[in-house]
PDB file of N, CA and C in Angstrom:
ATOM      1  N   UNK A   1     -13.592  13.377  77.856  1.00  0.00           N
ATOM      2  CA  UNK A   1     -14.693  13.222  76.948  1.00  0.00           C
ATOM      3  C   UNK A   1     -14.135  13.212  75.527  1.00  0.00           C
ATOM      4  N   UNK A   2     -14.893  12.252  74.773  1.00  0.00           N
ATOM      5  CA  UNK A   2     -13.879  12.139  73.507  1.00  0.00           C
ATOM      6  C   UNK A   2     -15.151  12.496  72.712  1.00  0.00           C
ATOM      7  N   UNK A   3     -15.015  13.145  71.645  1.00  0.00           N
ATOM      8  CA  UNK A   3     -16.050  14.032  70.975  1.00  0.00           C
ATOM      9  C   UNK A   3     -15.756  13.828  69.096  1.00  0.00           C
ATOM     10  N   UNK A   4     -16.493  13.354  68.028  1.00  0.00           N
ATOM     11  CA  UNK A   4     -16.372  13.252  67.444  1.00  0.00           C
ATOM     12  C   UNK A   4     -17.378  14.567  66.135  1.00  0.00           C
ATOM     13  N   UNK A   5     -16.720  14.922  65.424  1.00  0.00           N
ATOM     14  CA  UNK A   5     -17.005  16.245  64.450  1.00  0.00           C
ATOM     15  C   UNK A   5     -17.940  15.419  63.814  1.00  0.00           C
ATOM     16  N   UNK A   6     -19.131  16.179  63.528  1.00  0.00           N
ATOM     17  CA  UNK A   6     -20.492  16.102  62.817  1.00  0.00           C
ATOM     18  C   UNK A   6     -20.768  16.859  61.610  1.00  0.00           C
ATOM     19  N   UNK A   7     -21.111  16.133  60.194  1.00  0.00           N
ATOM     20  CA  UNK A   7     -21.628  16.988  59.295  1.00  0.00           C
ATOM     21  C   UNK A   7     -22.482  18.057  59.415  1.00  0.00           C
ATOM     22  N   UNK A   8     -22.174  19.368  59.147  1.00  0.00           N
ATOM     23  CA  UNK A   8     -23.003  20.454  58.942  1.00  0.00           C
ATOM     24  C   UNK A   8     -23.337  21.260  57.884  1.00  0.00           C
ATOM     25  N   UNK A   9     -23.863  20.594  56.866  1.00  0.00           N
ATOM     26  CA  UNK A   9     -23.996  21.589  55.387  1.00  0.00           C
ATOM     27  C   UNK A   9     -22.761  20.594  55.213  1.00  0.00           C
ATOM     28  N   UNK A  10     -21.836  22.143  54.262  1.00  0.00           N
ATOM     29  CA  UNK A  10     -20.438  21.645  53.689  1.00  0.00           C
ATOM     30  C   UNK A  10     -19.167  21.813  54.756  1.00  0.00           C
ATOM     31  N   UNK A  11     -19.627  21.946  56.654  1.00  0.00           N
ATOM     32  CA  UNK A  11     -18.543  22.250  57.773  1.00  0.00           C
ATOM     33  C   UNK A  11     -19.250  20.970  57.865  1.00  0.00           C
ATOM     34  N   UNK A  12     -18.093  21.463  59.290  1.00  0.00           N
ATOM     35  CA  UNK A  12     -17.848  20.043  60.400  1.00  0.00           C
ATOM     36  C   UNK A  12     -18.160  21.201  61.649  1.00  0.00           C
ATOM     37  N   UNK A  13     -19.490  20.559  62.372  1.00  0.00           N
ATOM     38  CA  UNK A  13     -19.631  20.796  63.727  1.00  0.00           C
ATOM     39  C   UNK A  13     -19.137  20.178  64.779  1.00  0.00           C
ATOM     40  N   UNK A  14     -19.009  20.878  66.074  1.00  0.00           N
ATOM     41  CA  UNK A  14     -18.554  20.401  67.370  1.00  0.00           C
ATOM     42  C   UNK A  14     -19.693  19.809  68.180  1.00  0.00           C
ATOM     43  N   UNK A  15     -20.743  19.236  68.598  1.00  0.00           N
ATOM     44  CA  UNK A  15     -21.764  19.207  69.435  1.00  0.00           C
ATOM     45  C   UNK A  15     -20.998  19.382  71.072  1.00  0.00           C
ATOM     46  N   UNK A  16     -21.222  20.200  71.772  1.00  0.00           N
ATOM     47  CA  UNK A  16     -21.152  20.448  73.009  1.00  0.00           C
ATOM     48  C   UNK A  16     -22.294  19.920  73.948  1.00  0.00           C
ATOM     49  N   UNK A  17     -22.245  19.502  74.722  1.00  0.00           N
ATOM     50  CA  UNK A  17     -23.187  18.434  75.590  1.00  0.00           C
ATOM     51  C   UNK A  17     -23.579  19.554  76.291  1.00  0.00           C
ATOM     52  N   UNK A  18     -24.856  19.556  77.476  1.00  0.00           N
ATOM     53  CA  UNK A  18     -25.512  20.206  77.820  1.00  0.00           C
ATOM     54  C   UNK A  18     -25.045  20.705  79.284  1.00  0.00           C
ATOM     55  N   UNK A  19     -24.620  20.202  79.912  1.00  0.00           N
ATOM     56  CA  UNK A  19     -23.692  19.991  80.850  1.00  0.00           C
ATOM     57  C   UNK A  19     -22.823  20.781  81.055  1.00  0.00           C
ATOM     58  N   UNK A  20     -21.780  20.615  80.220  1.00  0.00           N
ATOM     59  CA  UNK A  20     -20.315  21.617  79.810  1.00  0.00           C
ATOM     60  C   UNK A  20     -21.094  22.691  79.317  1.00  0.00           C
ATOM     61  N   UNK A  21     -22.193  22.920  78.647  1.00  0.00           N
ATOM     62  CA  UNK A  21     -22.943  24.255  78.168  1.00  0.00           C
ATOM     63  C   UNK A  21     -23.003  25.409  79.523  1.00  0.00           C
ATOM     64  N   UNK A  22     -23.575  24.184  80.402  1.00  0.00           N
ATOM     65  CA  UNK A  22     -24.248  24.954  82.118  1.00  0.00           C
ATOM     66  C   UNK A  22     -22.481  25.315  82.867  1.00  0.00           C
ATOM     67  N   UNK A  23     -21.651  24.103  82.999  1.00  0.00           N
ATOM     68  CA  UNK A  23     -20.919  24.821  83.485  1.00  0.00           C
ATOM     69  C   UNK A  23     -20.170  25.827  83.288  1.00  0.00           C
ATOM     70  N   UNK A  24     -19.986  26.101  81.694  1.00  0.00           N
ATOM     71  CA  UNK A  24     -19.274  26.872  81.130  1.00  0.00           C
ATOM     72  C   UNK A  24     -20.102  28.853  80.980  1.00  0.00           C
ATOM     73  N   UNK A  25     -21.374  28.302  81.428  1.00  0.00           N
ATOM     74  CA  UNK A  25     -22.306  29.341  81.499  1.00  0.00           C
ATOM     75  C   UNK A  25     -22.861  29.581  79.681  1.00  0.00           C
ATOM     76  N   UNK A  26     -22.379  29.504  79.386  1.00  0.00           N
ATOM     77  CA  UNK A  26     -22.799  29.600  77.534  1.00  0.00           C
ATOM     78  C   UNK A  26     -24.041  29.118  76.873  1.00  0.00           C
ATOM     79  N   UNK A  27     -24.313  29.676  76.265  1.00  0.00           N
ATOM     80  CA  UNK A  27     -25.819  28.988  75.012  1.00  0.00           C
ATOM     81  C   UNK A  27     -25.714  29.091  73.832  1.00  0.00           C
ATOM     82  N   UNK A  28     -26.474  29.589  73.097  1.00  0.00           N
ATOM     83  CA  UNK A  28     -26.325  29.402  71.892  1.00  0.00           C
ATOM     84  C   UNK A  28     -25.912  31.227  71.197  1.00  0.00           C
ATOM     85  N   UNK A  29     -25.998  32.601  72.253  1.00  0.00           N
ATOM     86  CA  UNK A  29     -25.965  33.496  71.869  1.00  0.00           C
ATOM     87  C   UNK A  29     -24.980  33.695  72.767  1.00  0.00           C
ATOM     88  N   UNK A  30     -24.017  32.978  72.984  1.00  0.00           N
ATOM     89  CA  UNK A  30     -22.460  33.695  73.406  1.00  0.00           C
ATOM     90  C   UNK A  30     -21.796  33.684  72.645  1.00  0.00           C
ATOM     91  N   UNK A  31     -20.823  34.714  72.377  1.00  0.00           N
ATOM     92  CA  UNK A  31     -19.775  34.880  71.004  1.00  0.00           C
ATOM     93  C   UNK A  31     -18.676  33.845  71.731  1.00  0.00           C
ATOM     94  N   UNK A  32     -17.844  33.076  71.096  1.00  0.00           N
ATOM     95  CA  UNK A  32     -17.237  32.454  71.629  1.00  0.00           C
ATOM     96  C   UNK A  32     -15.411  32.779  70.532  1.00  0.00           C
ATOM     97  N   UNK A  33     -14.666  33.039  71.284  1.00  0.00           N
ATOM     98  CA  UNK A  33     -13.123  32.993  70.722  1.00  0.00           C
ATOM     99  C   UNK A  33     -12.583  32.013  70.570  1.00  0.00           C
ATOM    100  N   UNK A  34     -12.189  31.011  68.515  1.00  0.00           N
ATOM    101  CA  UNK A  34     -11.821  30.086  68.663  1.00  0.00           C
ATOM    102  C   UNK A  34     -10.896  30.510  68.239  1.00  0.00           C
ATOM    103  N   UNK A  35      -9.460  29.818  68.787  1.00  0.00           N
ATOM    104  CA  UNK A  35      -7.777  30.222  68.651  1.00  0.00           C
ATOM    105  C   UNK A  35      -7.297  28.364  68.575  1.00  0.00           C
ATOM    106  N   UNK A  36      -5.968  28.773  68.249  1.00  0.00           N
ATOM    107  CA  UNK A  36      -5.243  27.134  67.816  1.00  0.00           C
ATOM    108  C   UNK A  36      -3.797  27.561  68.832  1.00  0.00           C
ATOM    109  N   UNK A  37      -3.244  27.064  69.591  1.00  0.00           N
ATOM    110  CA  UNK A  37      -2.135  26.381  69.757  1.00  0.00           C
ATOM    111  C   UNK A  37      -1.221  26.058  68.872  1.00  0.00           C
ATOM    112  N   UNK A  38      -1.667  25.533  67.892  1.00  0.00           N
ATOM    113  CA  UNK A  38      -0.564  24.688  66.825  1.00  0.00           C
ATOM    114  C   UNK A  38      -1.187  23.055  66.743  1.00  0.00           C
ATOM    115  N   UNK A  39      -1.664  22.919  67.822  1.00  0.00           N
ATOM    116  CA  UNK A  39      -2.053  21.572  68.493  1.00  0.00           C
ATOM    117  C   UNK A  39      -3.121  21.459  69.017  1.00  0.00           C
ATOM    118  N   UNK A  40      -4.174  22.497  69.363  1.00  0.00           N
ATOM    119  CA  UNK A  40      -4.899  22.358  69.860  1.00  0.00           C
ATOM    120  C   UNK A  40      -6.117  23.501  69.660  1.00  0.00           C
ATOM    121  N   UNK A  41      -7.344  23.071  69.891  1.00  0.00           N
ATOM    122  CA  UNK A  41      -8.498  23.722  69.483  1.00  0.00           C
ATOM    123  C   UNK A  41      -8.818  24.488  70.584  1.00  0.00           C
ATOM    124  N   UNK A  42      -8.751  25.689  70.275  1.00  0.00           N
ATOM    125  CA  UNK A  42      -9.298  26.249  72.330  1.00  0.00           C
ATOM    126  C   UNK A  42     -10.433  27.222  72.025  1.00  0.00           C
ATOM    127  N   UNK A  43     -11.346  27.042  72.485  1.00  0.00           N
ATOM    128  CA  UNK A  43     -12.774  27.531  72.554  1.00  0.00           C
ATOM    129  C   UNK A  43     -13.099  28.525  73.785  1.00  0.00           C
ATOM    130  N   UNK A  44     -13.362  29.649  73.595  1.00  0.00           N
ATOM    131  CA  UNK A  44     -13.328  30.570  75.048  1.00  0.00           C
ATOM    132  C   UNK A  44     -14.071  31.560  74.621  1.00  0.00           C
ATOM    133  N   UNK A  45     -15.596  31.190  75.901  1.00  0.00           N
ATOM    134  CA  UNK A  45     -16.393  32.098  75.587  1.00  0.00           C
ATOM    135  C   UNK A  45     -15.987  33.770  76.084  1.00  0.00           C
ATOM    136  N   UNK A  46     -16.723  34.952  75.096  1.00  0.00           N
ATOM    137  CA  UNK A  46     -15.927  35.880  75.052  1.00  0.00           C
ATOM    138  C   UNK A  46     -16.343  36.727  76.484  1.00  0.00           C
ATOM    139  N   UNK A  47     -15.549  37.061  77.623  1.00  0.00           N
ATOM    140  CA  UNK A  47     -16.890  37.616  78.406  1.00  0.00           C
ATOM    141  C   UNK A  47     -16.035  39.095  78.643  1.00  0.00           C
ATOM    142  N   UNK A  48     -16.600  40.026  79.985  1.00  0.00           N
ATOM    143  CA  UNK A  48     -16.161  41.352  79.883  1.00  0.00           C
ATOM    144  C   UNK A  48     -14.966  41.745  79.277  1.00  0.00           C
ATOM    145  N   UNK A  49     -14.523  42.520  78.793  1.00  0.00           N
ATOM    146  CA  UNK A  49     -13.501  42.934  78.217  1.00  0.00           C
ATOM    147  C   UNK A  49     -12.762  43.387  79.705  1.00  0.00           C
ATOM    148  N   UNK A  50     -13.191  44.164  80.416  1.00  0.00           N
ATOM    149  CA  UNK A  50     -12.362  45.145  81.205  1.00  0.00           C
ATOM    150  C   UNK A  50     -11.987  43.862  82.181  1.00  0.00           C
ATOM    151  N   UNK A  51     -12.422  43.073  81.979  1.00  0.00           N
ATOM    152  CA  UNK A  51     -12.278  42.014  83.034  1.00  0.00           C
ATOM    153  C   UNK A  51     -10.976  40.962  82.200  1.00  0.00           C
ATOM    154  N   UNK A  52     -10.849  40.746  81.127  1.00  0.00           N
ATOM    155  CA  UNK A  52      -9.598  40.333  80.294  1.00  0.00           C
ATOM    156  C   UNK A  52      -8.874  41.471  80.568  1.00  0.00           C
ATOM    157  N   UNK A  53      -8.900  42.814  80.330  1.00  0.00           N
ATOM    158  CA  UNK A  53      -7.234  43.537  80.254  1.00  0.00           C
ATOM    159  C   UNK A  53      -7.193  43.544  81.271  1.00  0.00           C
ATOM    160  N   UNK A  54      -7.661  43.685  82.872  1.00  0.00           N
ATOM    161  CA  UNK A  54      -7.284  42.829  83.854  1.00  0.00           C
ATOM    162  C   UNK A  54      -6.161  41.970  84.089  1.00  0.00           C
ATOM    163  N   UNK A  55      -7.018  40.623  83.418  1.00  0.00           N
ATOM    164  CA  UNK A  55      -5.628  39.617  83.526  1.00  0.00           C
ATOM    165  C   UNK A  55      -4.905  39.689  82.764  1.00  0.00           C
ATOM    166  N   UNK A  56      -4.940  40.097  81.492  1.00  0.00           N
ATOM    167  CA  UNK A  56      -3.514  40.346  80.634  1.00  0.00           C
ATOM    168  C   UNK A  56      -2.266  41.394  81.488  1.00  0.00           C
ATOM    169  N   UNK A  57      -2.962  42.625  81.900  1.00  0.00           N
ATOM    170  CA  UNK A  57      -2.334  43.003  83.030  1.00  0.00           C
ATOM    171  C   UNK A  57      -1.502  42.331  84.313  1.00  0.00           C
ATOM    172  N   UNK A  58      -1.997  41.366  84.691  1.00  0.00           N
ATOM    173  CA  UNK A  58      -1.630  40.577  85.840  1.00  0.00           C
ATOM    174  C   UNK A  58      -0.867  39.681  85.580  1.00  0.00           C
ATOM    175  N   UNK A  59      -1.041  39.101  84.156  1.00  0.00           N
ATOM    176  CA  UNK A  59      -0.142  38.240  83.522  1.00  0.00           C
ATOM    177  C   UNK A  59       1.275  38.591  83.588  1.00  0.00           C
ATOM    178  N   UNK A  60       1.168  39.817  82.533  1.00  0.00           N
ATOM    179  CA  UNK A  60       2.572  40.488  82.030  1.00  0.00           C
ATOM    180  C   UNK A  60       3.235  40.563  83.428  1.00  0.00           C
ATOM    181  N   UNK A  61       2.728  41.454  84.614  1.00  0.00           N
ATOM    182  CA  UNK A  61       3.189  41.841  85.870  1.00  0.00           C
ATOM    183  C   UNK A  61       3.634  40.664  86.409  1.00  0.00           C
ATOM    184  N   UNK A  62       3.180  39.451  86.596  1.00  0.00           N
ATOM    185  CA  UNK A  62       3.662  37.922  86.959  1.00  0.00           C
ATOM    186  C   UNK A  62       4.758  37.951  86.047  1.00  0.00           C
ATOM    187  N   UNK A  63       4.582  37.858  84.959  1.00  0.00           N
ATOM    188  CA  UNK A  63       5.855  37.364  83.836  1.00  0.00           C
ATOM    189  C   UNK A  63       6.920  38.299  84.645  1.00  0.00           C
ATOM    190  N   UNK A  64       6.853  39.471  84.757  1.00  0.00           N
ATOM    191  CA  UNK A  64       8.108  40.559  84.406  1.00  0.00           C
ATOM    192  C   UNK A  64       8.781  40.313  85.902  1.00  0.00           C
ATOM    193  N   UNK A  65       8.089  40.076  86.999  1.00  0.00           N
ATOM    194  CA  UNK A  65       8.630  39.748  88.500  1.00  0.00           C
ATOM    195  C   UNK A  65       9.014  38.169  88.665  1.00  0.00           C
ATOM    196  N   UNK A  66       8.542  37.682  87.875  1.00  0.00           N
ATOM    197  CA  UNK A  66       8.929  35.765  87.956  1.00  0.00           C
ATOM    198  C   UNK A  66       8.891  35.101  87.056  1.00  0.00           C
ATOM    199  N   UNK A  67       8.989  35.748  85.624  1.00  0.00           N
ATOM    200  CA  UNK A  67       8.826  35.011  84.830  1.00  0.00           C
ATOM    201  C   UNK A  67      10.608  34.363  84.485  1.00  0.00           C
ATOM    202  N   UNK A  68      11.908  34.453  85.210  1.00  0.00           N
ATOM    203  CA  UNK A  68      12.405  34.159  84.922  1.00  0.00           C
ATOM    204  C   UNK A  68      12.846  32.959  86.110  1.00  0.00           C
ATOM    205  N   UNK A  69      12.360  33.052  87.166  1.00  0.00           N
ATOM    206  CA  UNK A  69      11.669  31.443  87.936  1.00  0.00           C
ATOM    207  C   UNK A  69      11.409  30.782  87.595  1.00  0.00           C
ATOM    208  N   UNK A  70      10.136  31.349  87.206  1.00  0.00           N
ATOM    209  CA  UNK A  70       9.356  30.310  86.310  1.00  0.00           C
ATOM    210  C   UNK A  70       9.756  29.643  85.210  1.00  0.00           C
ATOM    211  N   UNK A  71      11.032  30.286  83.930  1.00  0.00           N
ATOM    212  CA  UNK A  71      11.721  29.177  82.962  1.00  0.00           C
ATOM    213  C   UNK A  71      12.371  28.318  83.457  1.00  0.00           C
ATOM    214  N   UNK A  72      12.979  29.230  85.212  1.00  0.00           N
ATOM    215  CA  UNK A  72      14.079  28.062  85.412  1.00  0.00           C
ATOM    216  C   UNK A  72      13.312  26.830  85.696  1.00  0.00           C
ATOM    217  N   UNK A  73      12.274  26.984  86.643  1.00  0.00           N
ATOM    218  CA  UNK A  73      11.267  25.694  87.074  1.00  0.00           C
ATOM    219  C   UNK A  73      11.047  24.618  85.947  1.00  0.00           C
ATOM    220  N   UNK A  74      10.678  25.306  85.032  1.00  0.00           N
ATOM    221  CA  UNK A  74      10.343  24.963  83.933  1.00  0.00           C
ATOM    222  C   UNK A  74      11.095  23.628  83.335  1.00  0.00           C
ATOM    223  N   UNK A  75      12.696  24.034  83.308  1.00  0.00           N
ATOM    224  CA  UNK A  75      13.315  23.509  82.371  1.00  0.00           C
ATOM    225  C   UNK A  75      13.579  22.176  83.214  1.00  0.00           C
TER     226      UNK A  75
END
């Protein structure tokens, strides 16, 4: 989907289609986390907390048992 930025006041809005709204579960009163890549715009609605340190948990634990697999794969 190719999406073009819309005047808002003195911003630039995103319009999100209605669709990606439903699948993403979101409306207009979800806080949403916008972060950059360097390259890229990433939009992530904010949901349980205990349910993120979770996977940050699971992450690190993946990294620290395979994360050096995984560079070799990588490269």
């Amino acid at each position: 989907m190719i999406k073009k930025l819309t005047r808002h006041g003195n911003s630039l809005a995103l319009v999100i289609d209605k669709p990606v709204l439903e699948l993403l579960k979101i409306d207009a009163t979800t806080p949403l986390d916008i972060s950059t890549d360097g390259e890229r715009l990433i939009v992530t609605p904010l949901r349980d907390a205990a349910r993120r340190e979770r996977f940050r948990a699971a992450l690190e634990e993946t990294n620290r048992r395979y994360g050096r697999t995984l560079r070799h794969l990588a490269e």
